[in-house]
PDB file of N, CA and C in Angstrom:
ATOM      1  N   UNK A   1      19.687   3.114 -28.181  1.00  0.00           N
ATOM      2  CA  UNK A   1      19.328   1.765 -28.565  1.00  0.00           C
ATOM      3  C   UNK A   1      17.912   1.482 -28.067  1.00  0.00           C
ATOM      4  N   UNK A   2      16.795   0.963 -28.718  1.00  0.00           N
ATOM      5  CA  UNK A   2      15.736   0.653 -28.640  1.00  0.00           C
ATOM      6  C   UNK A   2      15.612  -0.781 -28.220  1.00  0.00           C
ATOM      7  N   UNK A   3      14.241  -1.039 -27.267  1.00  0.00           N
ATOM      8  CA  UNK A   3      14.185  -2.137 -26.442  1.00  0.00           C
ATOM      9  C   UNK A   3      13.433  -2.674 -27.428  1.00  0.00           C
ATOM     10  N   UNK A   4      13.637  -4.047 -27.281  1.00  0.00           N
ATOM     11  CA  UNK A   4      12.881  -5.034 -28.252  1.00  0.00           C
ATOM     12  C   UNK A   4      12.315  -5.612 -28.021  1.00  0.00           C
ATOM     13  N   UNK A   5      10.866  -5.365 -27.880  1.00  0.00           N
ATOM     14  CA  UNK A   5       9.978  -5.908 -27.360  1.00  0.00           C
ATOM     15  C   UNK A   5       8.665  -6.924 -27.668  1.00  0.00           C
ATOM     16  N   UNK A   6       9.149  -8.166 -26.952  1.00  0.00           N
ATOM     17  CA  UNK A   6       8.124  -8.993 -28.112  1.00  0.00           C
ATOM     18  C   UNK A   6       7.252 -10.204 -27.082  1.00  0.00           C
ATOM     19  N   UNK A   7       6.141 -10.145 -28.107  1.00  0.00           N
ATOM     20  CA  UNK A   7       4.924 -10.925 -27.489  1.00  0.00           C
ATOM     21  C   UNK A   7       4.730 -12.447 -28.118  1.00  0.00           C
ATOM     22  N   UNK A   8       3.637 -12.892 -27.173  1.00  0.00           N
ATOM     23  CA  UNK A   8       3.657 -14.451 -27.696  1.00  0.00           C
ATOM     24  C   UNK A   8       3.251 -14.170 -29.275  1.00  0.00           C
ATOM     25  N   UNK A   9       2.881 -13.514 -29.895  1.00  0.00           N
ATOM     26  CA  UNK A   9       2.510 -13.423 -31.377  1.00  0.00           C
ATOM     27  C   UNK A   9       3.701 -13.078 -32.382  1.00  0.00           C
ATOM     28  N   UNK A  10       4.567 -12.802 -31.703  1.00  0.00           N
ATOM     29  CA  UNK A  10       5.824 -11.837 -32.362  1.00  0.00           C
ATOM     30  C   UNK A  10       6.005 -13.632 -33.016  1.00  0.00           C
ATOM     31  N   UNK A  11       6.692 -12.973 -34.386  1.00  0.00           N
ATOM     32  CA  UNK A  11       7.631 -14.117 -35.194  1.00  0.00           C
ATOM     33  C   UNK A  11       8.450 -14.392 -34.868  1.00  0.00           C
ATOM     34  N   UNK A  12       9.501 -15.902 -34.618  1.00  0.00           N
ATOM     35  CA  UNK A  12      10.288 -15.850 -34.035  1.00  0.00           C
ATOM     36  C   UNK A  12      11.592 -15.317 -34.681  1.00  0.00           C
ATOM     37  N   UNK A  13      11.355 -15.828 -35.951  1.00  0.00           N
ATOM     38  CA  UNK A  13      12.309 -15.492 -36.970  1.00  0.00           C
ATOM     39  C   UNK A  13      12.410 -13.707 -36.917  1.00  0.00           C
ATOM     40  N   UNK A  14      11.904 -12.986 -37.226  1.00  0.00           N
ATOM     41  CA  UNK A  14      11.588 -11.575 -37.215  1.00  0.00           C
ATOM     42  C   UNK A  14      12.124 -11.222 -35.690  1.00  0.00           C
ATOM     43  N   UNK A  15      11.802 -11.572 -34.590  1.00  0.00           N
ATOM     44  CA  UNK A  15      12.741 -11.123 -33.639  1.00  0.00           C
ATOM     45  C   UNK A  15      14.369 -11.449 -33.976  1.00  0.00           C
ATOM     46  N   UNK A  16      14.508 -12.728 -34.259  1.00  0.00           N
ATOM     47  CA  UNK A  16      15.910 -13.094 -34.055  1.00  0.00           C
ATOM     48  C   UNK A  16      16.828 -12.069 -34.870  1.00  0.00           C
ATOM     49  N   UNK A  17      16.022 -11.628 -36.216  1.00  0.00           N
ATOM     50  CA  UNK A  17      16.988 -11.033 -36.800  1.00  0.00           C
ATOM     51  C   UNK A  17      16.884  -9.637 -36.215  1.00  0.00           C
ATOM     52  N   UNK A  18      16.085  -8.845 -35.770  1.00  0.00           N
ATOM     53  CA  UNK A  18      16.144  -7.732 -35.051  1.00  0.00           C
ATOM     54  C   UNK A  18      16.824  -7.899 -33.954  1.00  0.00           C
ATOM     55  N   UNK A  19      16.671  -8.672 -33.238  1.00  0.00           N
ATOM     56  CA  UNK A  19      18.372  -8.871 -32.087  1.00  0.00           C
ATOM     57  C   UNK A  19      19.815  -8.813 -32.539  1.00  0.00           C
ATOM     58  N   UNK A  20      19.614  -9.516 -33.585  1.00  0.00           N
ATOM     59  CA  UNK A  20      20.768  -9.572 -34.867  1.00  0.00           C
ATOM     60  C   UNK A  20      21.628  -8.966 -35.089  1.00  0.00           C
ATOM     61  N   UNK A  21      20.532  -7.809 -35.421  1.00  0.00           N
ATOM     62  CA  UNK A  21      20.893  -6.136 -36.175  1.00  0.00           C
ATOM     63  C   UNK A  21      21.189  -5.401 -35.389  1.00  0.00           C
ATOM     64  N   UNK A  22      20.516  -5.658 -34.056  1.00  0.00           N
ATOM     65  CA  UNK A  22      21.205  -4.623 -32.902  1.00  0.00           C
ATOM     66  C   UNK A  22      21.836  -4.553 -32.710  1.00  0.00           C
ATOM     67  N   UNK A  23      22.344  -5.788 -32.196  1.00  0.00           N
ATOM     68  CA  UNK A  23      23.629  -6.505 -31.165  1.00  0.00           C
ATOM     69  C   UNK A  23      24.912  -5.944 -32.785  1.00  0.00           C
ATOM     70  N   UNK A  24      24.885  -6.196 -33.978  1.00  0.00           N
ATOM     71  CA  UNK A  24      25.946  -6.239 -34.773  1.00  0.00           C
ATOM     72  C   UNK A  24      26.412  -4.706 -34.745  1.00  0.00           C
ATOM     73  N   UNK A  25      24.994  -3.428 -34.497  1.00  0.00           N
ATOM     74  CA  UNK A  25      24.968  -2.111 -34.711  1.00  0.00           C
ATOM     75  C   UNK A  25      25.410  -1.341 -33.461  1.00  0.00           C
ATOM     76  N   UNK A  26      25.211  -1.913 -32.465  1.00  0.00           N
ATOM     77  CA  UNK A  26      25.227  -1.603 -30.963  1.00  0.00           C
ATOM     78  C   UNK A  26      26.094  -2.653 -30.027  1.00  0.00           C
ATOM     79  N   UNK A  27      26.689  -3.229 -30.567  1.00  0.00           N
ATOM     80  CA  UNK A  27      27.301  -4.052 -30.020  1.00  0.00           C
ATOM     81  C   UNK A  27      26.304  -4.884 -28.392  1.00  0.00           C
ATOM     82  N   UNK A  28      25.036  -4.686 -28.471  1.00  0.00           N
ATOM     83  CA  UNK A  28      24.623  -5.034 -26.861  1.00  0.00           C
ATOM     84  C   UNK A  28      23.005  -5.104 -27.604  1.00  0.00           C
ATOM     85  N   UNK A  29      22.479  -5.753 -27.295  1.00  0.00           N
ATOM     86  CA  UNK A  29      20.677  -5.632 -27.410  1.00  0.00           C
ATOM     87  C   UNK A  29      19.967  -6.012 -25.866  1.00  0.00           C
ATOM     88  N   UNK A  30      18.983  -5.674 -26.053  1.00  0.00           N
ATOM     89  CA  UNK A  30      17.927  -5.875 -25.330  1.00  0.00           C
ATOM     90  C   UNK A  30      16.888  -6.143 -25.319  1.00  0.00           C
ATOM     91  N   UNK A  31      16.227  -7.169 -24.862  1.00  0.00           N
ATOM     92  CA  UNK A  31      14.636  -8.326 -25.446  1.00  0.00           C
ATOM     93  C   UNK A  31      13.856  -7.663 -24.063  1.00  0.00           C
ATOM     94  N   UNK A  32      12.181  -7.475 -23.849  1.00  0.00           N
ATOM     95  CA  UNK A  32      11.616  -7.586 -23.279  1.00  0.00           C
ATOM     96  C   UNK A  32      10.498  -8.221 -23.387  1.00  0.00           C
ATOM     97  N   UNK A  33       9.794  -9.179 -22.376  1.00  0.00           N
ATOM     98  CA  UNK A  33       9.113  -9.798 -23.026  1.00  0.00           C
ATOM     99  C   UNK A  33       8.019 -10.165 -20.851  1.00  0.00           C
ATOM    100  N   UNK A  34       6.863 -10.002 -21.676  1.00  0.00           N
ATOM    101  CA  UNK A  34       5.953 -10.102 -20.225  1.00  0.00           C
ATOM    102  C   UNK A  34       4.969 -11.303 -20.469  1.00  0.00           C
ATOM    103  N   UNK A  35       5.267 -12.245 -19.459  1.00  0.00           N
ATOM    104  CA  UNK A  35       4.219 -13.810 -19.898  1.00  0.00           C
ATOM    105  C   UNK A  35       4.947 -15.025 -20.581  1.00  0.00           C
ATOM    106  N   UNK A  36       4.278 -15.700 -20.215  1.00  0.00           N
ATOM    107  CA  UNK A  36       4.989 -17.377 -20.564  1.00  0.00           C
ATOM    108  C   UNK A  36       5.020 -16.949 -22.029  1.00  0.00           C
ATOM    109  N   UNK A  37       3.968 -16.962 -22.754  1.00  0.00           N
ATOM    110  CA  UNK A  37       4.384 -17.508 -24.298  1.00  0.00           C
ATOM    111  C   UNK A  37       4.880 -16.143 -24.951  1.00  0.00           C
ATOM    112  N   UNK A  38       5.692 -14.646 -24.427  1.00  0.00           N
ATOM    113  CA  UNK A  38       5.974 -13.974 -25.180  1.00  0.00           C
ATOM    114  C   UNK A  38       7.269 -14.735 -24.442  1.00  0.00           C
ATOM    115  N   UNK A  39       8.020 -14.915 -23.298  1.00  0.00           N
ATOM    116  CA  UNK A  39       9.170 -15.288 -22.719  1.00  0.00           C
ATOM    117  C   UNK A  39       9.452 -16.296 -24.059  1.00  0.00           C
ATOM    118  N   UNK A  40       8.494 -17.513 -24.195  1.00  0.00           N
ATOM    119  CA  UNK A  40       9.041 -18.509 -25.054  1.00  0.00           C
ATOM    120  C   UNK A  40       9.542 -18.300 -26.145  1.00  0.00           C
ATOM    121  N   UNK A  41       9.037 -17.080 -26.689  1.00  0.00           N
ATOM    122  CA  UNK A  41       9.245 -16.969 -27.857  1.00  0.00           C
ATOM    123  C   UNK A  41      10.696 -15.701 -28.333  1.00  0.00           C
ATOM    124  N   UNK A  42      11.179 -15.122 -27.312  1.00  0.00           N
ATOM    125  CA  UNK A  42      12.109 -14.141 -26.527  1.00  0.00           C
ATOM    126  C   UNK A  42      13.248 -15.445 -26.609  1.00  0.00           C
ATOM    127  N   UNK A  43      12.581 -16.359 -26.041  1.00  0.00           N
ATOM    128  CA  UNK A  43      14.174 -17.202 -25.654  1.00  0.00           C
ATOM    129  C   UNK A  43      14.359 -18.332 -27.454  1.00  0.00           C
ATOM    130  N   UNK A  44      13.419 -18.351 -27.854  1.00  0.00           N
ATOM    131  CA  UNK A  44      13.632 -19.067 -29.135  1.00  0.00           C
ATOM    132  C   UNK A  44      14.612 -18.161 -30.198  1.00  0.00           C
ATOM    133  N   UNK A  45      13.762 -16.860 -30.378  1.00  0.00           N
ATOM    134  CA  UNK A  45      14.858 -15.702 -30.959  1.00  0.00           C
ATOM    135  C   UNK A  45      16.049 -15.924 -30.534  1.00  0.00           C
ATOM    136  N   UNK A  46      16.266 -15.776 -29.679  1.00  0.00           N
ATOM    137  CA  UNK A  46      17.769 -15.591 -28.873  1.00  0.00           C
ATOM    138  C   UNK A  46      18.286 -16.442 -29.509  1.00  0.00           C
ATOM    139  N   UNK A  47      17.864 -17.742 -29.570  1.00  0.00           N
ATOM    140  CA  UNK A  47      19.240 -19.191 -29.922  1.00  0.00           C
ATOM    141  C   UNK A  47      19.595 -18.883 -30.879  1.00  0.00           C
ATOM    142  N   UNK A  48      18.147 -18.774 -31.917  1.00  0.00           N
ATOM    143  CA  UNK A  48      17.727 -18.055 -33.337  1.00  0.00           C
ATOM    144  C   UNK A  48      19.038 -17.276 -33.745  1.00  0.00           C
ATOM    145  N   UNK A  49      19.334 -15.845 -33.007  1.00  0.00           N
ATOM    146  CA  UNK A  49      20.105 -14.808 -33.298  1.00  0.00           C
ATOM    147  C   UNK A  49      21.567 -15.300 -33.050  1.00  0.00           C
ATOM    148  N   UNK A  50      21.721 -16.072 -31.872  1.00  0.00           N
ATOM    149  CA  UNK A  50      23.124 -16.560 -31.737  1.00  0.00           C
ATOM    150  C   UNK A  50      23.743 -17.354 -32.908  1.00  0.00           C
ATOM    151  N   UNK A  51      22.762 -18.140 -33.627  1.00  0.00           N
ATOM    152  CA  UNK A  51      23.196 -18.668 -34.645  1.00  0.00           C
ATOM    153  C   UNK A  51      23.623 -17.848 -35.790  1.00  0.00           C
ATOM    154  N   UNK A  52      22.814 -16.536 -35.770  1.00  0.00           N
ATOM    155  CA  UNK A  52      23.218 -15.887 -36.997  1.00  0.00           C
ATOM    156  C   UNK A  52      24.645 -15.381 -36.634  1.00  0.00           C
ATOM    157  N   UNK A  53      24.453 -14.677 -35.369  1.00  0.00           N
ATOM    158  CA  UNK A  53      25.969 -13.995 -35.152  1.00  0.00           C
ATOM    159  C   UNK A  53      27.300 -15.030 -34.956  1.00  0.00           C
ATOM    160  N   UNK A  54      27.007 -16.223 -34.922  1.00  0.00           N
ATOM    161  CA  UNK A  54      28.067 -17.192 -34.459  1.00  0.00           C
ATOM    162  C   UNK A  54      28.709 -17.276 -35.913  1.00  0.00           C
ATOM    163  N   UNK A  55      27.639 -17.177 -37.168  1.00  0.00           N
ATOM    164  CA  UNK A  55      27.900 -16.775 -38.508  1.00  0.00           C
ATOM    165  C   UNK A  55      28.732 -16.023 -39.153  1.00  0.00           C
ATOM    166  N   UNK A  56      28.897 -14.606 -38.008  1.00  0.00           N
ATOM    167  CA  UNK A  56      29.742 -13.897 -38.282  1.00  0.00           C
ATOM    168  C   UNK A  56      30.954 -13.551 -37.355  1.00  0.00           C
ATOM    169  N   UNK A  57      31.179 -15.026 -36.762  1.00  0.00           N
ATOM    170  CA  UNK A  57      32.603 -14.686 -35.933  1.00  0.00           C
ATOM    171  C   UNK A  57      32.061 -13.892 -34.451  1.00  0.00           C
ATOM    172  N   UNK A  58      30.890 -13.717 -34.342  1.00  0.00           N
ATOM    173  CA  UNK A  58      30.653 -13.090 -33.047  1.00  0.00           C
ATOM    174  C   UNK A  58      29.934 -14.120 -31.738  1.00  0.00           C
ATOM    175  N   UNK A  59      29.925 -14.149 -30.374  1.00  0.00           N
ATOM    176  CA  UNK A  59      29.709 -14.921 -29.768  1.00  0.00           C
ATOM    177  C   UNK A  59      29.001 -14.250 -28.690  1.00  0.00           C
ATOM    178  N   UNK A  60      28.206 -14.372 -27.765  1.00  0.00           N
ATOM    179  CA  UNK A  60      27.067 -13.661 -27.174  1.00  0.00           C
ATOM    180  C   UNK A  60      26.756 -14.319 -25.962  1.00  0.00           C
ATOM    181  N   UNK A  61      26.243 -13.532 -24.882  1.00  0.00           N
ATOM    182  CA  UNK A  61      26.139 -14.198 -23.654  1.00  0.00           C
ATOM    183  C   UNK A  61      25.000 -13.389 -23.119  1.00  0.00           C
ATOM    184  N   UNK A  62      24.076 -14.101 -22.670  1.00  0.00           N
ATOM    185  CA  UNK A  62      22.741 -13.288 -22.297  1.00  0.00           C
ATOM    186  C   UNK A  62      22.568 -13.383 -20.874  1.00  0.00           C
ATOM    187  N   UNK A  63      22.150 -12.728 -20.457  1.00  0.00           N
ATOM    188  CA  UNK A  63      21.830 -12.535 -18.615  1.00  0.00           C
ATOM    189  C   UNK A  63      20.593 -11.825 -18.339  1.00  0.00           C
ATOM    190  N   UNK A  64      19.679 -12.800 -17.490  1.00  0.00           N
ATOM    191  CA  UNK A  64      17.858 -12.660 -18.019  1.00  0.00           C
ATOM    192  C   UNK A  64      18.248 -11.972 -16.268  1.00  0.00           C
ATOM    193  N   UNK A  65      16.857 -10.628 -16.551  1.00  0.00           N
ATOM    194  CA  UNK A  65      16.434 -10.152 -15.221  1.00  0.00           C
ATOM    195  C   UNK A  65      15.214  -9.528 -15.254  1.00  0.00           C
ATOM    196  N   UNK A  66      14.420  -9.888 -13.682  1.00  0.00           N
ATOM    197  CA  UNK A  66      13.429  -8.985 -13.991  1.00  0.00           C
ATOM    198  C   UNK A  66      13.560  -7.656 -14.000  1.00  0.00           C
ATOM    199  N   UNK A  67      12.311  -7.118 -14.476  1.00  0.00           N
ATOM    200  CA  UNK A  67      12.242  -5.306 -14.813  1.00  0.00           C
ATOM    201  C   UNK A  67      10.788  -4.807 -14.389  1.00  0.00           C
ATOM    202  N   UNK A  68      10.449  -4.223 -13.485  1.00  0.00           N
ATOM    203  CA  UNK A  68       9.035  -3.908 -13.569  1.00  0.00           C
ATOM    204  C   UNK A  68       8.504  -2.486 -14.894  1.00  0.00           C
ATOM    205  N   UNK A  69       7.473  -2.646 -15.200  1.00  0.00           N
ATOM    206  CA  UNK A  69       7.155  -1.749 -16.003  1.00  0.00           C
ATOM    207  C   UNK A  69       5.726  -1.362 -16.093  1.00  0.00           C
ATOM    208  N   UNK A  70       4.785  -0.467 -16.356  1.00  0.00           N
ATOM    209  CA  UNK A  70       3.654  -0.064 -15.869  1.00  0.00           C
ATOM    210  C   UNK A  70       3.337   0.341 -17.215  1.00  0.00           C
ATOM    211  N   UNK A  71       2.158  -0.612 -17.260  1.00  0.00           N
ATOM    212  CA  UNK A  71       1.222  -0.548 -18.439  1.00  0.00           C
ATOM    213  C   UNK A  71      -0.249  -0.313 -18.162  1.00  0.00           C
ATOM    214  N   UNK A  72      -1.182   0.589 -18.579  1.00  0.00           N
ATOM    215  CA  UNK A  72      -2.384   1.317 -18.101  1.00  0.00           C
ATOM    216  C   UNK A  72      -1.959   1.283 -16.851  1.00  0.00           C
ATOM    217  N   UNK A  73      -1.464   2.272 -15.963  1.00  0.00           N
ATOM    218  CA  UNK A  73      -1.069   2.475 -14.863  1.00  0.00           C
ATOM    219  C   UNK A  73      -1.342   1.009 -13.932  1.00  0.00           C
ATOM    220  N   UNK A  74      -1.278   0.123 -14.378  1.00  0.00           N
ATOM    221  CA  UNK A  74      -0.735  -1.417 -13.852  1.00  0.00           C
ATOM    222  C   UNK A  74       0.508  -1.388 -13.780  1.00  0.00           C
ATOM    223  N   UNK A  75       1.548  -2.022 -12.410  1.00  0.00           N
ATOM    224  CA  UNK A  75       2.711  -2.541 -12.739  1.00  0.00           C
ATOM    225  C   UNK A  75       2.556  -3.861 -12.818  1.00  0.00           C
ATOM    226  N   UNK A  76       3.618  -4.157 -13.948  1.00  0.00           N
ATOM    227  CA  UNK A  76       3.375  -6.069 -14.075  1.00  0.00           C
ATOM    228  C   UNK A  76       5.154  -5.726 -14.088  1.00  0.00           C
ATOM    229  N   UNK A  77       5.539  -7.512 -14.597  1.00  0.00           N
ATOM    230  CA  UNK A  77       6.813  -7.783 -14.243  1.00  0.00           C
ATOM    231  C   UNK A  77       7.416  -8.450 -15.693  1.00  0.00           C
ATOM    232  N   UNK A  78       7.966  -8.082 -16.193  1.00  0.00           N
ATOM    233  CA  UNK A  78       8.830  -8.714 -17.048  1.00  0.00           C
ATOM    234  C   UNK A  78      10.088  -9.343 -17.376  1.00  0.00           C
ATOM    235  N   UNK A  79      10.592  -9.991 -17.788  1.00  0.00           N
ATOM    236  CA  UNK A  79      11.932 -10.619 -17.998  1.00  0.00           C
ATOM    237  C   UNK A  79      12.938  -9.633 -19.352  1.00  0.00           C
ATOM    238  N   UNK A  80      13.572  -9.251 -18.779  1.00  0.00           N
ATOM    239  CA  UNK A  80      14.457  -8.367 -20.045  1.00  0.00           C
ATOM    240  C   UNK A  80      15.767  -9.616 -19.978  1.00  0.00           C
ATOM    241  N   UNK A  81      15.961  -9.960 -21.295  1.00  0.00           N
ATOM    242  CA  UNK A  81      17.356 -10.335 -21.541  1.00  0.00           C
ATOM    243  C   UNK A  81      18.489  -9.362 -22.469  1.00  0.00           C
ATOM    244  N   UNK A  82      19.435  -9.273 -21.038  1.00  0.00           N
ATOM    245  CA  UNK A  82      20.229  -8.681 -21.858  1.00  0.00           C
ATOM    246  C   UNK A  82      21.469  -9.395 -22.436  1.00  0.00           C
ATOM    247  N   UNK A  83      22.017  -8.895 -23.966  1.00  0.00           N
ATOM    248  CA  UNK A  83      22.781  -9.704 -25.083  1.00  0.00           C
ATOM    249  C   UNK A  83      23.769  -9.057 -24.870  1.00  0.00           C
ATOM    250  N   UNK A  84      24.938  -9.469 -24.139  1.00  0.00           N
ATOM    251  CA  UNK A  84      26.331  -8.622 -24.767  1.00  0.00           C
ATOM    252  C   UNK A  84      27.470  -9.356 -25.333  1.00  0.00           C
ATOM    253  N   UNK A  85      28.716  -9.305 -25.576  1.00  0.00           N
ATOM    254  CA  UNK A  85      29.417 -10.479 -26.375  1.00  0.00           C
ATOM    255  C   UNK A  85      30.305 -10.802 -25.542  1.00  0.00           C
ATOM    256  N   UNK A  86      30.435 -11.936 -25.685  1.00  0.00           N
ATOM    257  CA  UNK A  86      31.366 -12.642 -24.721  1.00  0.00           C
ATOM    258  C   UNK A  86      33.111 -12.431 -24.374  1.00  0.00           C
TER     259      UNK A  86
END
């Protein structure tokens, strides 16, 4: 399963349904997202996606943590939410 990773530019719509597709294919997804306005837009998807899956009889519970991760040999800190069903 591939991490889904999205920035303040990411669509919100376009994430939500790629959480969507995961969570329906994989039963579990995973958002990463580093900075206020990619977080904002990480947590907008999310409601976004719950609505679709609530669509299909499915119900979802997310649990946000940090994750460090090293980008140009920088570590910074990110928020991963993880989606599993309730």
């Amino acid at each position: 399963m591939d991490m889904i990773k999205v920035s303040a530019n990411s669509r919100t719509s376009a994430v939500a349904g790629a959480i969507a597709g995961v969570f329906r294919e994989h039963k579990r997804a995973e958002v990463q997202a580093i900075g206020a306005g990619a977080v904002n837009q990480a947590i907008k998807a999310l409601v976004l996606a719950t609505g679709y899956l609530a669509a299909d009889g499915l119900e979802v519970v997310c649990v946000p943590e940090f994750v460090d991760v090293e980008i140009d040999d920088k570590v910074r800190t990110a928020i991963k939410l993880v989606i599993t069903p309730r």
